[in-house]
C-alpha atoms as a PDB file:
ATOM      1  CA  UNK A   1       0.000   0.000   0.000  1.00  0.00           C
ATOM      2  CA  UNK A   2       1.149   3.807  -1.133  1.00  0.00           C
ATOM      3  CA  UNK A   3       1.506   5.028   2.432  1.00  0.00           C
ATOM      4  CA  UNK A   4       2.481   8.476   3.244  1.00  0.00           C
ATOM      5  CA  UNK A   5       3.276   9.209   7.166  1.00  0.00           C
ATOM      6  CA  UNK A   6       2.962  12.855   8.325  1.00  0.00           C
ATOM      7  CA  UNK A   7       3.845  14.155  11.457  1.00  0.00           C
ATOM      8  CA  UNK A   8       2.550  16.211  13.805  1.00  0.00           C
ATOM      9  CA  UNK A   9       2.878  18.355  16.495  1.00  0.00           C
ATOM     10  CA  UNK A  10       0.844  20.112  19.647  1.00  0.00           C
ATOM     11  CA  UNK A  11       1.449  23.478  20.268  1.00  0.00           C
ATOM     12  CA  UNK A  12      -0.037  26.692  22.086  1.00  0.00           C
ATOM     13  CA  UNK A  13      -2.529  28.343  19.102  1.00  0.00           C
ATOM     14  CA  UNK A  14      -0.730  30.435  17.430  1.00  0.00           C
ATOM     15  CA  UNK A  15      -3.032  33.260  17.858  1.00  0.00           C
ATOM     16  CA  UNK A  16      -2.503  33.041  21.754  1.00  0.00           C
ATOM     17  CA  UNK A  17      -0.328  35.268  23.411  1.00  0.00           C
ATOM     18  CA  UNK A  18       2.223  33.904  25.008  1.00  0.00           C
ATOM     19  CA  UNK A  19       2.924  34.066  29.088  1.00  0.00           C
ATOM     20  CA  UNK A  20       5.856  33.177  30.620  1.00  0.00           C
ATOM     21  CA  UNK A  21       5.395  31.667  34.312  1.00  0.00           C
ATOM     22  CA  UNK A  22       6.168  34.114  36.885  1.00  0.00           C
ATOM     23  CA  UNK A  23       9.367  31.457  38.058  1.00  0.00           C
ATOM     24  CA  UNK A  24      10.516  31.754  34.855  1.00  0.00           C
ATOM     25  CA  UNK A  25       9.939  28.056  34.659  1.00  0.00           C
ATOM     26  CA  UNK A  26       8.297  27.758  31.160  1.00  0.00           C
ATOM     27  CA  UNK A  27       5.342  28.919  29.720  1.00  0.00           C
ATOM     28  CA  UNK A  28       1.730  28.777  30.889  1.00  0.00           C
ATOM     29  CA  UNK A  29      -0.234  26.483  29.036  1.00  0.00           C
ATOM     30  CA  UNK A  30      -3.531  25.591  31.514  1.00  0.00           C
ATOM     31  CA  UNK A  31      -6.709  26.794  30.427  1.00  0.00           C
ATOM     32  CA  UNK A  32      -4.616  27.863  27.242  1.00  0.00           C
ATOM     33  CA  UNK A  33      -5.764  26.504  23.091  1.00  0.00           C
ATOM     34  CA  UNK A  34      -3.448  24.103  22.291  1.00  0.00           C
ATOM     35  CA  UNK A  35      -3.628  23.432  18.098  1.00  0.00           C
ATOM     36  CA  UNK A  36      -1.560  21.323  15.461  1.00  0.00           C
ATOM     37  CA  UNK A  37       1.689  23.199  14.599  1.00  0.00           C
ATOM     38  CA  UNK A  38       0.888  25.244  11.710  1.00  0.00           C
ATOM     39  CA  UNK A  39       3.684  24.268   9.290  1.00  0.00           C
ATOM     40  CA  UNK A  40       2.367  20.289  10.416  1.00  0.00           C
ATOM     41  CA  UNK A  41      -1.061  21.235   9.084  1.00  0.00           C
ATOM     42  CA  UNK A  42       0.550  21.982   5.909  1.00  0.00           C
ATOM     43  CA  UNK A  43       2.329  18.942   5.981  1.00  0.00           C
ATOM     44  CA  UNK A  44      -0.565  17.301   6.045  1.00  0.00           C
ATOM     45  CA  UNK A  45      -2.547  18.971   3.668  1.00  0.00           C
ATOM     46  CA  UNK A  46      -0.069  18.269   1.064  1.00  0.00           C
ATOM     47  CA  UNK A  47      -0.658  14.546   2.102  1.00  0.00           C
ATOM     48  CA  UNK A  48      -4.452  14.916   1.152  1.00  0.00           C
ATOM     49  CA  UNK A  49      -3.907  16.444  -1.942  1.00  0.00           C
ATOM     50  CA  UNK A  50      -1.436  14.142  -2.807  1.00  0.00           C
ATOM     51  CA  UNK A  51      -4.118  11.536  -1.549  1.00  0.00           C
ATOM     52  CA  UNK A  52      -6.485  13.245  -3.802  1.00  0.00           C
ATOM     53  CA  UNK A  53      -4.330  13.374  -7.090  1.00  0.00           C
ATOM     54  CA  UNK A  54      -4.211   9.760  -6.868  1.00  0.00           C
ATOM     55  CA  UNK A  55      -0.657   9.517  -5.395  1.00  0.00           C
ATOM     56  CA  UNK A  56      -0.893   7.767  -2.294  1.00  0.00           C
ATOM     57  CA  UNK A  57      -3.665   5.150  -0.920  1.00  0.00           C
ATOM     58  CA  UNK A  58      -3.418   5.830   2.767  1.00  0.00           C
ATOM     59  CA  UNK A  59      -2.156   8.649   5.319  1.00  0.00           C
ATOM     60  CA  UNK A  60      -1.098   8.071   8.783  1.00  0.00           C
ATOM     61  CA  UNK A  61      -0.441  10.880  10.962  1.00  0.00           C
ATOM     62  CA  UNK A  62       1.610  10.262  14.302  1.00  0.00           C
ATOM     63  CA  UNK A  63       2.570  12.129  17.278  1.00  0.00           C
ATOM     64  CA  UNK A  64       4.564  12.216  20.392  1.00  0.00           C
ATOM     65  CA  UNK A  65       2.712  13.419  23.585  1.00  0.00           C
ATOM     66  CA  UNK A  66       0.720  12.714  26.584  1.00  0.00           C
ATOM     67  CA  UNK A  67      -3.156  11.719  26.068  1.00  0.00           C
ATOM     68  CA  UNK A  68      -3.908  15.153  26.004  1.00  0.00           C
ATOM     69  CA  UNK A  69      -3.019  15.435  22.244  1.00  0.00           C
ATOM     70  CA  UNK A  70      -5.363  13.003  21.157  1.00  0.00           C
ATOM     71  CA  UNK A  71      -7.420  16.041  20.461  1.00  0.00           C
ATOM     72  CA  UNK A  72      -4.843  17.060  17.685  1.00  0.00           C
ATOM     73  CA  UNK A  73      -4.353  13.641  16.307  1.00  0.00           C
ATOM     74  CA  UNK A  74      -8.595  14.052  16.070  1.00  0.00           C
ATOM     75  CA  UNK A  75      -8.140  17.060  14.403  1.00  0.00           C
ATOM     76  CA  UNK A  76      -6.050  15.584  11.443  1.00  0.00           C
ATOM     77  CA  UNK A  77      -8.266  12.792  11.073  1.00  0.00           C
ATOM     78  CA  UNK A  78     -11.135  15.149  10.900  1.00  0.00           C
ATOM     79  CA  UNK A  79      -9.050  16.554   7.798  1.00  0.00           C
ATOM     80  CA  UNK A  80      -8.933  13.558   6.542  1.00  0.00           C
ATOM     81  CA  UNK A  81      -6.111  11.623   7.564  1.00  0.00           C
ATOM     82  CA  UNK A  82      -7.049   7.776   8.158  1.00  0.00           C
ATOM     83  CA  UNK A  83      -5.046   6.278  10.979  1.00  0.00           C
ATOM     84  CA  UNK A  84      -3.401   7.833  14.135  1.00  0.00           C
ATOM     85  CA  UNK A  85      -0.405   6.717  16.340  1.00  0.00           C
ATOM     86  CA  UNK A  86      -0.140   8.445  19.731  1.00  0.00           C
ATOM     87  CA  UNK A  87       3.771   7.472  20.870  1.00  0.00           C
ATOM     88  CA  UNK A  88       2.457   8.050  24.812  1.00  0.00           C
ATOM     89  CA  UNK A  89       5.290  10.228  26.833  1.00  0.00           C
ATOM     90  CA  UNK A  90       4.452  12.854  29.455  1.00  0.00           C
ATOM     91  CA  UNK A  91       7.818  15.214  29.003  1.00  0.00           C
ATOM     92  CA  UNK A  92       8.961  16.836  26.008  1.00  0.00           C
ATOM     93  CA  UNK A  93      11.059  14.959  24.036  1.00  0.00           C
ATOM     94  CA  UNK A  94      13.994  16.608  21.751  1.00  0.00           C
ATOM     95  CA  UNK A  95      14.435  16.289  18.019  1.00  0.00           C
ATOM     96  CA  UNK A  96      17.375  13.693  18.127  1.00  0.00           C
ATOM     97  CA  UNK A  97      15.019  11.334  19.844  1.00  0.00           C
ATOM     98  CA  UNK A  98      11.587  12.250  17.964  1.00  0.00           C
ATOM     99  CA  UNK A  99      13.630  11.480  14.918  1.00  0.00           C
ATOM    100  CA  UNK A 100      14.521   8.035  16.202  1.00  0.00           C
ATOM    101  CA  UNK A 101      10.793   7.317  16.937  1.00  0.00           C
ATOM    102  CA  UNK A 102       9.548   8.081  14.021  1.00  0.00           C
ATOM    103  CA  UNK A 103      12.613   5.850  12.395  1.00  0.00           C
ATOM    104  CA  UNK A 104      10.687   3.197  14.611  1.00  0.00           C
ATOM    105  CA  UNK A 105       7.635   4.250  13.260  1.00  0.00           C
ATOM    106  CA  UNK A 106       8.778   3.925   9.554  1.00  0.00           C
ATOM    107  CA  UNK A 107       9.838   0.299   9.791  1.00  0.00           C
ATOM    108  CA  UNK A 108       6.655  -0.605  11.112  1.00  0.00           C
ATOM    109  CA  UNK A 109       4.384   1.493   8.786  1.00  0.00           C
ATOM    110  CA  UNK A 110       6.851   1.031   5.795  1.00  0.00           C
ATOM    111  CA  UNK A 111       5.594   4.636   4.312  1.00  0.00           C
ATOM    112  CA  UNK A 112       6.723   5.748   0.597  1.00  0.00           C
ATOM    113  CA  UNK A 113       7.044   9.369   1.563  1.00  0.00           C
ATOM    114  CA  UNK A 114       7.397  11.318   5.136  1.00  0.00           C
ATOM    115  CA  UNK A 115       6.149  14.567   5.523  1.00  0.00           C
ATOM    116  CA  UNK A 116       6.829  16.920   8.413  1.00  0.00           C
ATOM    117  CA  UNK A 117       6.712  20.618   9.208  1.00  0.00           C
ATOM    118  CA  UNK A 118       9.863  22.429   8.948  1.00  0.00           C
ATOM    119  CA  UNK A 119       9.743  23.536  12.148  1.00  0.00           C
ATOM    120  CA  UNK A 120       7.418  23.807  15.261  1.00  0.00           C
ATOM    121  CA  UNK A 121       6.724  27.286  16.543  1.00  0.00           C
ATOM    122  CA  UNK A 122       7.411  26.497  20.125  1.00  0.00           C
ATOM    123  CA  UNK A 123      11.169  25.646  19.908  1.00  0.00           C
ATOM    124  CA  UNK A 124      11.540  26.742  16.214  1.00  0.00           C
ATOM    125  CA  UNK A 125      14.365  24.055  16.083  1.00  0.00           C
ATOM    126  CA  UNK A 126      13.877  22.917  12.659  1.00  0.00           C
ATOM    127  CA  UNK A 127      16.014  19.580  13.128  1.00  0.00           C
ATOM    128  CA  UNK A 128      13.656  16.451  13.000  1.00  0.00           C
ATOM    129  CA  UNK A 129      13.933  16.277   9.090  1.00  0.00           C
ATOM    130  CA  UNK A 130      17.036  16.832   8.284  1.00  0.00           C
ATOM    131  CA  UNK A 131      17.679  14.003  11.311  1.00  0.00           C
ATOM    132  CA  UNK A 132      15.181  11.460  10.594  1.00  0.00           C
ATOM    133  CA  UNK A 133      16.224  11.117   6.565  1.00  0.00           C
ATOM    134  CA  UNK A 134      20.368  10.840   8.043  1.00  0.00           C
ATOM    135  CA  UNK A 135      18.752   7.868  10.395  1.00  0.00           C
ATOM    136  CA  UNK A 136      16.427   6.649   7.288  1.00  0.00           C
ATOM    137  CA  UNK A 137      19.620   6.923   5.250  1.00  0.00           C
ATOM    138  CA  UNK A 138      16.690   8.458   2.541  1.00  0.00           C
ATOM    139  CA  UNK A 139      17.333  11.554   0.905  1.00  0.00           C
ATOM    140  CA  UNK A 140      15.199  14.798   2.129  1.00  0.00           C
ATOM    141  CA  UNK A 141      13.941  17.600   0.616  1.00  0.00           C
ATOM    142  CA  UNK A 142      13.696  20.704   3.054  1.00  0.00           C
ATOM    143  CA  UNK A 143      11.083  24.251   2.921  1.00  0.00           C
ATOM    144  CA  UNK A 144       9.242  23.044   0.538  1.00  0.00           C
ATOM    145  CA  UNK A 145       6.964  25.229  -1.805  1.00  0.00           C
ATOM    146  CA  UNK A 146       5.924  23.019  -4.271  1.00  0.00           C
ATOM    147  CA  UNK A 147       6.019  19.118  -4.232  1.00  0.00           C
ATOM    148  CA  UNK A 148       5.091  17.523  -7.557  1.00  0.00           C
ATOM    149  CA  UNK A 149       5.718  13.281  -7.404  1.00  0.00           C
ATOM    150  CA  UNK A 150       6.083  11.145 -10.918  1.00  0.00           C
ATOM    151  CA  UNK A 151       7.943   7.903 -11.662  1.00  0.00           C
ATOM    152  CA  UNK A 152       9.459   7.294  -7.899  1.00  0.00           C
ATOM    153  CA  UNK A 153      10.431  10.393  -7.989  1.00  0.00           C
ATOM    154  CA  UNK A 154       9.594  13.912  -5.986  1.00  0.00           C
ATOM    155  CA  UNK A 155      10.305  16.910  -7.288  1.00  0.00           C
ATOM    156  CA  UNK A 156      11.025  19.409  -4.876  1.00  0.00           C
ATOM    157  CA  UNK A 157      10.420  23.570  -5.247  1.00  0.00           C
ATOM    158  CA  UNK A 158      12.265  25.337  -2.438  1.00  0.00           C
ATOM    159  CA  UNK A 159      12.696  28.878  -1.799  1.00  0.00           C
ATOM    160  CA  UNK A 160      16.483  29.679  -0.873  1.00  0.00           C
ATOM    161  CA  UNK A 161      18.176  33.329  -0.483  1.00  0.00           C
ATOM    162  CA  UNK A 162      19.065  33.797  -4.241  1.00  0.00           C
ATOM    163  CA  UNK A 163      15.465  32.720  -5.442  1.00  0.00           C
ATOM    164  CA  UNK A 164      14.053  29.067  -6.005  1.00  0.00           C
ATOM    165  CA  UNK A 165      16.098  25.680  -6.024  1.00  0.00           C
ATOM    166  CA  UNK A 166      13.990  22.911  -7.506  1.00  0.00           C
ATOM    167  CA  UNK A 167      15.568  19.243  -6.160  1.00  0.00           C
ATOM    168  CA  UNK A 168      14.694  15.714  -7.530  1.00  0.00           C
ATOM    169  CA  UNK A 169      15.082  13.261  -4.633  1.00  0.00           C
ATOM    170  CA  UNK A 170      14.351   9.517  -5.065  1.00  0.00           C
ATOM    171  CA  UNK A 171      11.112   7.877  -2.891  1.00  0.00           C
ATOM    172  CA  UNK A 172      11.033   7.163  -0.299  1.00  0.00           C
ATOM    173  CA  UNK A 173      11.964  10.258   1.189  1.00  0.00           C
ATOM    174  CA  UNK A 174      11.911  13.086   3.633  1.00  0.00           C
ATOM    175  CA  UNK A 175       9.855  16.067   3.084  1.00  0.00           C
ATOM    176  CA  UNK A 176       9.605  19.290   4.955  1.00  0.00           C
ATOM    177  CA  UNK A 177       6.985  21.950   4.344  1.00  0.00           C
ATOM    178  CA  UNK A 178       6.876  25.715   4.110  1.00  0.00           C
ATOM    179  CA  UNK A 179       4.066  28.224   4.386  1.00  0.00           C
ATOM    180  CA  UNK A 180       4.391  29.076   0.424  1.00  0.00           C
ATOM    181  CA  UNK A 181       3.166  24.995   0.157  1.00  0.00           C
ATOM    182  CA  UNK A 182      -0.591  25.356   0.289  1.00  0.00           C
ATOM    183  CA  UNK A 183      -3.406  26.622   2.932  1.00  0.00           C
ATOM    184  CA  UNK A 184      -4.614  23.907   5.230  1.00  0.00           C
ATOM    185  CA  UNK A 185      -8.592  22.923   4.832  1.00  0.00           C
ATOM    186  CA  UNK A 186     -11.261  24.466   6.786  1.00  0.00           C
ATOM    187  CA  UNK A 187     -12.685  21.349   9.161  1.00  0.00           C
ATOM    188  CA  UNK A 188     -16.308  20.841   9.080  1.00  0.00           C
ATOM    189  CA  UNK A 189     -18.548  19.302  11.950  1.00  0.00           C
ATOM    190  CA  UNK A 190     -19.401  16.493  10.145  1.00  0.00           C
ATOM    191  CA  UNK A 191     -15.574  15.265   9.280  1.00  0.00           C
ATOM    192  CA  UNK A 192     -15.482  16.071  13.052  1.00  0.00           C
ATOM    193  CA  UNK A 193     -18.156  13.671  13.687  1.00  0.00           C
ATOM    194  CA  UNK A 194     -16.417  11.147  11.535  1.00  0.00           C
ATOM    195  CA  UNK A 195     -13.222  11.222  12.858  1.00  0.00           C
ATOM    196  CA  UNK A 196     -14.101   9.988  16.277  1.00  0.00           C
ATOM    197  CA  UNK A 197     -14.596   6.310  14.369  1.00  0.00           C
ATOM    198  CA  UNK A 198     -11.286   6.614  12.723  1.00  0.00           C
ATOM    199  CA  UNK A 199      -8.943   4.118  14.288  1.00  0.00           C
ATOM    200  CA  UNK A 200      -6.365   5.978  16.966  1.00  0.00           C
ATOM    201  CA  UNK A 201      -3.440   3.720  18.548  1.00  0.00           C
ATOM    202  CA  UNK A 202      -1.791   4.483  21.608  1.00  0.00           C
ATOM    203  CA  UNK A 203       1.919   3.392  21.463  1.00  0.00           C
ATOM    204  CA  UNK A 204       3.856   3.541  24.989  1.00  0.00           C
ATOM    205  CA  UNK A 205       7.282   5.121  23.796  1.00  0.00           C
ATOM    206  CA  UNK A 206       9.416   2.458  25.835  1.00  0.00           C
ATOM    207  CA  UNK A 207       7.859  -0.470  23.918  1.00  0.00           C
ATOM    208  CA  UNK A 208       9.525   1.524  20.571  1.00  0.00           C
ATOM    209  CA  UNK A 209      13.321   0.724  22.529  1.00  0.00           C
ATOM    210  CA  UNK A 210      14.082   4.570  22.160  1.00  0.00           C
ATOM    211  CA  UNK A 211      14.921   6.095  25.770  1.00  0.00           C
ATOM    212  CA  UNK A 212      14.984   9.765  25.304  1.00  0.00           C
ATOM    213  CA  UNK A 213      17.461  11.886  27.177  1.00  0.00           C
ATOM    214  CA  UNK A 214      18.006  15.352  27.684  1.00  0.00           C
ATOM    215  CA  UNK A 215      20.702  17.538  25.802  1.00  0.00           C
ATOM    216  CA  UNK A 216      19.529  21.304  26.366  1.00  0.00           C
ATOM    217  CA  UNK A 217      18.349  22.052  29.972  1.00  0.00           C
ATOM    218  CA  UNK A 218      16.185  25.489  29.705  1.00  0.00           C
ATOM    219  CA  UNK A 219      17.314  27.544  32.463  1.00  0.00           C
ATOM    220  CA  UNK A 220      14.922  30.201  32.577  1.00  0.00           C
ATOM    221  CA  UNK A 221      12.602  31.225  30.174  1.00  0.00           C
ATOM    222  CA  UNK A 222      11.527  35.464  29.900  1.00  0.00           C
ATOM    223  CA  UNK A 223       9.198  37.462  27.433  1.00  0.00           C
ATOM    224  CA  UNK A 224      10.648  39.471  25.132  1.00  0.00           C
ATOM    225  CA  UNK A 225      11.373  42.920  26.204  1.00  0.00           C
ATOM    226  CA  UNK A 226       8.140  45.715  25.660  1.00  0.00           C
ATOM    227  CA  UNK A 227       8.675  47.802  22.556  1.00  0.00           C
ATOM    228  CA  UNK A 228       9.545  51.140  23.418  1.00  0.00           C
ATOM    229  CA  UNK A 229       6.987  54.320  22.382  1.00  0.00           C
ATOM    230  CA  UNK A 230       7.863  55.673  19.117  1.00  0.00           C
ATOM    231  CA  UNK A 231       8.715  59.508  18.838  1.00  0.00           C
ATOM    232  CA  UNK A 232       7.257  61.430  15.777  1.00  0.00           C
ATOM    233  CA  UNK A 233       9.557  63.983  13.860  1.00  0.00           C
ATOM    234  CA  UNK A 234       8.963  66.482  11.603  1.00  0.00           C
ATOM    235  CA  UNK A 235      11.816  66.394   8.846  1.00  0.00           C
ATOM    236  CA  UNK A 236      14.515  63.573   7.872  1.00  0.00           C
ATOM    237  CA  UNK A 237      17.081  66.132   9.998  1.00  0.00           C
ATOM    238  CA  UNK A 238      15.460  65.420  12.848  1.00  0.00           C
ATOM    239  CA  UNK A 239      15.257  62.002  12.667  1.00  0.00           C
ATOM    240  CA  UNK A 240      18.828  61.776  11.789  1.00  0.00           C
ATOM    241  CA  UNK A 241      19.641  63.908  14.926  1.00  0.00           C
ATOM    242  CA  UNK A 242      17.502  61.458  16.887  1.00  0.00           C
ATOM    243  CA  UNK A 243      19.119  58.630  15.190  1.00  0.00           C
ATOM    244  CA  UNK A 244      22.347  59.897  16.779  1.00  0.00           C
ATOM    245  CA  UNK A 245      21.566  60.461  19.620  1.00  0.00           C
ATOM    246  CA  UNK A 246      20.649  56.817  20.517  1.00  0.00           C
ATOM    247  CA  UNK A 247      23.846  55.861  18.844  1.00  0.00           C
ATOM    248  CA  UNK A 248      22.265  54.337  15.781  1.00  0.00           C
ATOM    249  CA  UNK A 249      23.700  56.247  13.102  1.00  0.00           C
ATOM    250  CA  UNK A 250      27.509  58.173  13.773  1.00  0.00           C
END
């Protein structure tokens, strides 16, 4: 079976507003929207439409995470995604060791294309990709804006600093999308409704073999600083002068 395996990731909404905890321990997240990473929604809207173009039979979408992001994994089957894995862990894991679970995953879903978000907007660490295809020893294809697949091949449309770089990488493979890619479907109640018979699997992570260990230790986390009040002048002088005086400009 054509199987294409997108993952996915729980954040805070992205239209929330951040607070730090007063401790400076992390970031406040009861009571708060939590929502499927934005660039993983694309991911996985690329895996419908390739669904839909006739390119792939099946799409499983997989996450690591307490119970708690069932809800998300609901979500994506309520866009239309047709199996979920929950890998069960209660702490954040890092990207060295969500790559290695998903490696996990891929031997026992045996998928013909990955597809992740470039990034997540909590950590904005953009490493899973680029790690999973060096574990997969697969090639990868990274910010993608345009994904076209023909003849075991994907054709690849990235956006780089001097323009567009278009890469031909041989399946299976690692993908990892962009914003440019395409704009995520609107979910309706009734694919709501439907998703809640779609098959969900919870995996303990220990049963994988993959013991996750910390690297980075967060010391203290603090909001950015307040932007200062602006200051109108009257003429380009004066805003040079002003400019100077703040040591900007000598």
């Amino acid at each position: 079976m054509k199987r294409i395996l997108v993952g996915i990731k729980r954040v805070v909404d992205y239209n929330v507003r951040v607070r730090v905890k007063p401790d400076g321990s992390g970031v406040v997240t009861d009571g708060v929207k939590m929502s499927i990473n934005p660039f993983d929604e694309i991911a996985l809207e690329e895996a419908l439409r390739i669904r839909e173009r006739g390119g792939a039979e099946e799409i499983v979408v997989a996450t690591i995470g307490p119970q708690d992001t069932q809800q998300q994994l609901r979500t994506a089957l309520a866009m239309g995604a047709d199996r979920a894995l929950l890998v069960e862990h209660a702490t954040p894991v890092e990207p060295l060791d969500v790559a290695r679970v998903f490696l996990k995953l891929i031997e026992r879903e045996q998928p013909f294309l990955v597809i992740l978000g470039k990034q997540a907007i909590d950590d904005d660490n953009n490493q899973t990709g680029q790690m999973l295809a060096a574990l997969w020893n697969r090639p990868q294809a990274t910010f993608a804006s345009r994904v076209e697949l023909a003849d075991g091949k994907a054709t690849v449309t990235r956006e780089v600093d001097a323009g567009l770089e278009v890469l031909e990488v041989d399946l299976p493979a690692v993908l990892t999308t962009d914003l440019r890619l395409n704009e995520p479907r609107y979910v309706k109640l009734p694919e709501i409704m439907k998703a809640k018979k779609k098959p969900l699997e919870t995996i303990p992570l220990a049963s994988l073999g993959v013991e996750p260990r910390q690297r980075v230790k967060p010391v203290r986390y603090e909001p950015p600083p307040q932007r200062q009040k602006g200051v109108m002048v009257k003429s380009a002088q004066e805003l040079v002068e002003a400019l100077k005086k703040k040591g900007l400009v000598a």
